[in-house]
Protein backbone atom coordinates (compact mmCIF):
# COMPACT_ATOMS: atom_id res chain seq x y z
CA UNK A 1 92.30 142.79 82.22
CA UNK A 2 92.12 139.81 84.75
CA UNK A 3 91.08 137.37 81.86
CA UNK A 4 94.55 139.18 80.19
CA UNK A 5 96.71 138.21 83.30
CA UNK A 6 95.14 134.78 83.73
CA UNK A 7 96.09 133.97 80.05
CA UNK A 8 99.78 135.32 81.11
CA UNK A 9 99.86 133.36 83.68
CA UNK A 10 98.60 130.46 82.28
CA UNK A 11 101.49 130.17 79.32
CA UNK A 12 103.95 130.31 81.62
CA UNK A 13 102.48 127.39 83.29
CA UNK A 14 102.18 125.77 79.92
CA UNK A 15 105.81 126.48 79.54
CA UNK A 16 107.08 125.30 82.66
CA UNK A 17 105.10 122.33 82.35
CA UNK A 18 106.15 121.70 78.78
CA UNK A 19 109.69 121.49 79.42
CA UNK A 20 108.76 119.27 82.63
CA UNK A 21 107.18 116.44 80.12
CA UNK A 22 109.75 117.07 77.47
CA UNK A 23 112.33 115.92 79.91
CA UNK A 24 110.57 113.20 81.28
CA UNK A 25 109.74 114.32 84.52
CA UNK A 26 106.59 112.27 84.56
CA UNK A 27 107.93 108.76 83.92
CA UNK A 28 104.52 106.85 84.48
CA UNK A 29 103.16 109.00 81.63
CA UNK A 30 100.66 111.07 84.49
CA UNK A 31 100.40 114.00 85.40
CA UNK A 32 99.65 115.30 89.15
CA UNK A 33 96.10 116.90 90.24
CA UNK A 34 95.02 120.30 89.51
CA UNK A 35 94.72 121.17 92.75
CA UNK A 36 98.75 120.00 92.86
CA UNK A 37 99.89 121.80 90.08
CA UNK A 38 98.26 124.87 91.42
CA UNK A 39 100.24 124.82 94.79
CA UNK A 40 103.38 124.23 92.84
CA UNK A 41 102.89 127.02 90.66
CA UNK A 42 101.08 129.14 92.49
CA UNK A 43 98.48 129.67 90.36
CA UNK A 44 94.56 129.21 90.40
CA UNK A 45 92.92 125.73 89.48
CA UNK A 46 91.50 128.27 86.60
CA UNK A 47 94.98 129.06 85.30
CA UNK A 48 96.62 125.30 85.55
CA UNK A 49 93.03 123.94 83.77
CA UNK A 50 94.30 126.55 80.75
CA UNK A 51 97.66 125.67 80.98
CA UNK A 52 96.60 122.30 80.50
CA UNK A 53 94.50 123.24 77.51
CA UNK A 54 96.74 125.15 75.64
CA UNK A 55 99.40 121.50 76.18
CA UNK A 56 96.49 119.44 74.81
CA UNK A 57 96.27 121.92 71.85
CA UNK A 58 99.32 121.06 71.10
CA UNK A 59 99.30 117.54 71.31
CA UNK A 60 101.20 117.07 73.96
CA UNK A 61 98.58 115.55 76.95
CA UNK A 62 95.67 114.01 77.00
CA UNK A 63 92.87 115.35 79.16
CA UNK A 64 90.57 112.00 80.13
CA UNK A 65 87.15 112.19 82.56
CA UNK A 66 88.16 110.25 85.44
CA UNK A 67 91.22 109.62 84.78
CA UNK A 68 93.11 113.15 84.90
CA UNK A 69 96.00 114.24 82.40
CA UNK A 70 98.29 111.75 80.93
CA UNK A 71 101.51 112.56 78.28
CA UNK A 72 99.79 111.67 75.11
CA UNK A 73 102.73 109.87 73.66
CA UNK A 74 106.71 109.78 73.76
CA UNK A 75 109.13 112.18 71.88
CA UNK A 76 112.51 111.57 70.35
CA UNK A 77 115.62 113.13 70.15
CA UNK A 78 116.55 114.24 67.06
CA UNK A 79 119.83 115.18 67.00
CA UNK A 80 119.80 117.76 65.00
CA UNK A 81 122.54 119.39 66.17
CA UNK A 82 124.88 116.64 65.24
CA UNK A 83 125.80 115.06 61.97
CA UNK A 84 124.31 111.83 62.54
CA UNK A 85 121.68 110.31 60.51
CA UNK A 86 118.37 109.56 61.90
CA UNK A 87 118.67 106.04 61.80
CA UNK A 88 122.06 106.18 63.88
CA UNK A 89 120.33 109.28 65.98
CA UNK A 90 117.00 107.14 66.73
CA UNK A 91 118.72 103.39 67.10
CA UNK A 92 117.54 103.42 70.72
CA UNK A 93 113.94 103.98 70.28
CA UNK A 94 113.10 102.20 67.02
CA UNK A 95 113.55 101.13 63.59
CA UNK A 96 113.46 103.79 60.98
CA UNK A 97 112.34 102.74 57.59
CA UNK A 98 112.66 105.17 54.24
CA UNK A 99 110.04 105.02 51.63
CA UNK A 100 111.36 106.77 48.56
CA UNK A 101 108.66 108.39 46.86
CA UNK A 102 110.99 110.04 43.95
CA UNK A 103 114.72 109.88 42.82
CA UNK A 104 115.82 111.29 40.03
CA UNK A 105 118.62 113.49 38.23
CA UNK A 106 117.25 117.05 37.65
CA UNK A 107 118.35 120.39 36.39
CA UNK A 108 117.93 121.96 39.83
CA UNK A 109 116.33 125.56 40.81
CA UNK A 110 119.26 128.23 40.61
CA UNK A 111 118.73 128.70 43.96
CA UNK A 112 119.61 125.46 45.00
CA UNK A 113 122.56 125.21 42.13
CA UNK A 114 123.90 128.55 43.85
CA UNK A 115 123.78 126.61 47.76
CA UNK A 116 125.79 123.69 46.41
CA UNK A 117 128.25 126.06 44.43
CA UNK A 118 127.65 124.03 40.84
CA UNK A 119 127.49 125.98 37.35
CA UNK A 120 124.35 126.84 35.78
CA UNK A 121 123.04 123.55 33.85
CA UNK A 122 124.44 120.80 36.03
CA UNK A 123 122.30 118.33 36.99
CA UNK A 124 121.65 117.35 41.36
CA UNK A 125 120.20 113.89 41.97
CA UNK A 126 117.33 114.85 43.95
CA UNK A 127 115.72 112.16 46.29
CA UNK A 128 112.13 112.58 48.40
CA UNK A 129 111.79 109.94 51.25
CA UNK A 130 108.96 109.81 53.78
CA UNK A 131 110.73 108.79 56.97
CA UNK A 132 109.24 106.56 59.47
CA UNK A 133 109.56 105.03 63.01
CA UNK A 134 108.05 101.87 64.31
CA UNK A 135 105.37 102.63 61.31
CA UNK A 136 104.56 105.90 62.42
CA UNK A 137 105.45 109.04 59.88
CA UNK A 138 108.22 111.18 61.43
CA UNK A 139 109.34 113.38 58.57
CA UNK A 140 109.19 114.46 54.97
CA UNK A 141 112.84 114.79 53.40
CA UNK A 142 113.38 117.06 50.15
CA UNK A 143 116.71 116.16 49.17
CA UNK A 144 119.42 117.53 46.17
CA UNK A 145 122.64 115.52 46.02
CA UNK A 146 125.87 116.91 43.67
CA UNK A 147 125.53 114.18 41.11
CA UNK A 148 129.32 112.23 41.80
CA UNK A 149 128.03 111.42 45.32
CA UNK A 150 124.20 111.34 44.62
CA UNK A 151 124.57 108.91 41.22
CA UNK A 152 125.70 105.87 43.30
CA UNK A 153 122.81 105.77 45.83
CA UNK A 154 119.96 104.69 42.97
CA UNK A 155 121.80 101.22 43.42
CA UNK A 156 121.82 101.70 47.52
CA UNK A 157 119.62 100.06 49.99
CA UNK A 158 117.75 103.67 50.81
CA UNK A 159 115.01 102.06 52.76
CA UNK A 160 117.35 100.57 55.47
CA UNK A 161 120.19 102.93 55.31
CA UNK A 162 120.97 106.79 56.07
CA UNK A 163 122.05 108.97 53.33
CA UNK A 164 125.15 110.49 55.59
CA UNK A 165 126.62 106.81 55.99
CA UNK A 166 126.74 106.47 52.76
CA UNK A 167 127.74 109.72 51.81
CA UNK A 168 130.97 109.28 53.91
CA UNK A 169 131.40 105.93 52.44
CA UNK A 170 130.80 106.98 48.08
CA UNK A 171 133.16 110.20 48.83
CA UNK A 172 135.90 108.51 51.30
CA UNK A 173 135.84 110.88 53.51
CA UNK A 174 133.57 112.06 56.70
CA UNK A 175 131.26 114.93 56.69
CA UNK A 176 132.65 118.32 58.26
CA UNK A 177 130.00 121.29 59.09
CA UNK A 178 126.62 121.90 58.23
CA UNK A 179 124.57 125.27 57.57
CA UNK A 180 121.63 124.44 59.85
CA UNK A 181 118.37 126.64 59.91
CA UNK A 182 115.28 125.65 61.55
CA UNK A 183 111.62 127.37 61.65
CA UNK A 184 107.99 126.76 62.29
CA UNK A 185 105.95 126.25 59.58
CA UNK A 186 102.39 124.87 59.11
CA UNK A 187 101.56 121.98 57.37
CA UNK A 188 100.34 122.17 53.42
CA UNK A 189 97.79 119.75 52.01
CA UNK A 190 100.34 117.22 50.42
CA UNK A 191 102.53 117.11 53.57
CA UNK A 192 99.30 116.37 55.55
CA UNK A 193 98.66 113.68 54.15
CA UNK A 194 102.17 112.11 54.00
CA UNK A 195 102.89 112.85 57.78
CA UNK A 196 99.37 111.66 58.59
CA UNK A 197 99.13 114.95 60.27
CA UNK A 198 96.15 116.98 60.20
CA UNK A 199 95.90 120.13 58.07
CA UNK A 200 97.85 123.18 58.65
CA UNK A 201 99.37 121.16 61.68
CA UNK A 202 102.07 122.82 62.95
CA UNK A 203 105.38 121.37 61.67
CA UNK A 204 109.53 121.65 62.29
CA UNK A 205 111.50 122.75 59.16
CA UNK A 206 114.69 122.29 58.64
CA UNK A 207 116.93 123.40 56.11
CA UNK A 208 120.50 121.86 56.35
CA UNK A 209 123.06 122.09 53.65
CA UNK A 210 126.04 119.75 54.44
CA UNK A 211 129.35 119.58 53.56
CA UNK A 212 132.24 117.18 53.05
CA UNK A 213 135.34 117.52 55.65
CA UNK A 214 137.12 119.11 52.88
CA UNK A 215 134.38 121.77 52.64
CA UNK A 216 132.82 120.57 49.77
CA UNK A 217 129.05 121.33 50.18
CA UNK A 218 126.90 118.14 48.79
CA UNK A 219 123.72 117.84 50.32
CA UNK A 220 121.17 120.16 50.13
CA UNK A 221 117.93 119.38 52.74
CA UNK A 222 114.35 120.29 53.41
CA UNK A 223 113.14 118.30 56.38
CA UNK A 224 109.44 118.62 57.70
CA UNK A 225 108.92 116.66 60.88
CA UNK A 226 106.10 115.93 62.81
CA UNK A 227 106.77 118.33 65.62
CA UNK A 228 104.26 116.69 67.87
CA UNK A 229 107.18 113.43 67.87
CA UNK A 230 110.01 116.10 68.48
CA UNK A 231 111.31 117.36 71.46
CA UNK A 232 113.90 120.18 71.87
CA UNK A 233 117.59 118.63 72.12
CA UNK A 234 119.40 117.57 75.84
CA UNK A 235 122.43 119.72 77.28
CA UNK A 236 123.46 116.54 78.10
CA UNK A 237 122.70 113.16 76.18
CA UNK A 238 121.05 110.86 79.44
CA UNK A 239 118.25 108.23 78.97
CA UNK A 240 115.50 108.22 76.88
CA UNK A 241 112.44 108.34 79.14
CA UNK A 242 110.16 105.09 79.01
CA UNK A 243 107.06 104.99 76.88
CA UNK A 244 104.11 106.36 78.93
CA UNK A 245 101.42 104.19 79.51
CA UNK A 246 97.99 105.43 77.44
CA UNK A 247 95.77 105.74 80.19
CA UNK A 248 92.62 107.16 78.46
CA UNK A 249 91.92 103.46 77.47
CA UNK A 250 91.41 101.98 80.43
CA UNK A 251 88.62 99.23 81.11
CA UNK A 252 85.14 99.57 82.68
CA UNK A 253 86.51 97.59 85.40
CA UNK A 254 89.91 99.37 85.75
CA UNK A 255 87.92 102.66 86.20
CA UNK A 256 85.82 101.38 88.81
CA UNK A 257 88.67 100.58 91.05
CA UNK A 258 89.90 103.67 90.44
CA UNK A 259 86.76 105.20 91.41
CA UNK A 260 87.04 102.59 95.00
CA UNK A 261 90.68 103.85 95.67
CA UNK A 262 89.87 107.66 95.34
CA UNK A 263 87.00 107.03 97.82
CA UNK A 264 88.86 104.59 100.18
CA UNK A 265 91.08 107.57 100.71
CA UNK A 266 88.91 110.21 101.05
């Protein structure tokens, strides 16, 4: 029963401490002490050294001998609740490139004929891009396109260039609403391998269907990100937080004078 309450205890310290990182409250990419983060919760050593297991798990620290716990890398906003593409959502933090692995016009799945209100028969451009930025995989993006709007972007710059600018800009008008429904799901073999993700790796989907401001719906989405790069979206919009510092690399020498300082003060 005590192992039971420790294990309690030590999610909620995982999910305080989550949203702490997620928000940038550790700037410098470090974490404080054990023995802080014990006094702050008021938990055992035992229970923050779970907490910060359970983080790690996910992906989220870094747990280095010597050095303590570190963020393991930075999110990004993802603006998911707004109609913005990812390009326009991310400007601040990167370039986002789109590498198109198929485009093509397709009878589509009843199901998805049925979502974008088209008769039985009639062909959906449907696009798959793998979604990057700075290099790094962020998502895989299953996309069906009503044909009128879809048919013009085989001659569009898709690498450099979100799919809701030019949307707006084929059907001369802006986008309205969007049907938005989001889940955990785990990672299959081919998705993987795209996202550079590990197996079964836990992954955001997103299912968006968008329409026109007339109410026209005309875009269809499956989105899997990598929710490791993902965090959950502001109240408020404020400042990205600045790139932690990897720590866990540090030189022979650097760890030595850390070593010095810790004694010095003790």
């Amino acid at each position: 029963m005590a192992t039971r309450r420790r294990a309690d205890r030590a999610r909620q310290v995982a999910d305080l401490l989550r949203r702490q990182i997620v928000q940038g409250h550790f700037p410098h990419g470090r974490l404080p002490l054990e023995a802080a983060l014990a006094r702050e919760f008021g938990a055992s050593r035992n229970t923050v050294r779970e907490a910060l297991g359970l983080l790690r798990e996910e992906g989220l620290v870094e747990r280095c001998p010597g050095v303590g716990t570190t963020v393991a890398r930075e999110k990004y906003p993802h603006g998911l609740h707004r109609l913005l593409g990812l390009a326009e959502t991310l400007h601040e933090h990167g370039e986002v490139t789109n590498q198109v692995r198929t485009m093509s016009l397709i009878e589509p799945p009843a199901a998805v004929s049925h979502r974008l209100g088209l008769s039985a028969g009639e062909q959906v451009v449907y696009l798959e891009r793998l979604r990057r930025l700075n290099g790094l995989p962020l998502s895989l993006d299953l996309t069906y396109l009503v044909r009128d709007v879809g048919e013009p972007l085989f001659d569009a710059d898709l690498e450099h260039n979100d799919i809701f600018v030019l949307l707006e800009r084929i059907a001369g008008q802006p986008l309205g609403t969007a049907e938005l429904t989001l889940e955990a799901v785990n990672a299959d073999t081919h998705t993987a391998a795209a996202l550079e993700a590990p197996r079964a790796a836990a992954l955001l989907m997103v299912e968006r269907l968008t329409h026109l401001a007339d109410g026209r719906p005309v875009d269809l989405e499956f989105i899997r990100f990598r929710g490791d790069r993902l965090p959950r979206w502001p109240r408020r919009s404020g400042k990205p937080a600045p790139t932690p510092t990897p720590t866990c690399g540090h030189t022979r020498g650097e760890r030595s004078r850390r070593k010095s300082d810790r004694k010095s003060r003790n």
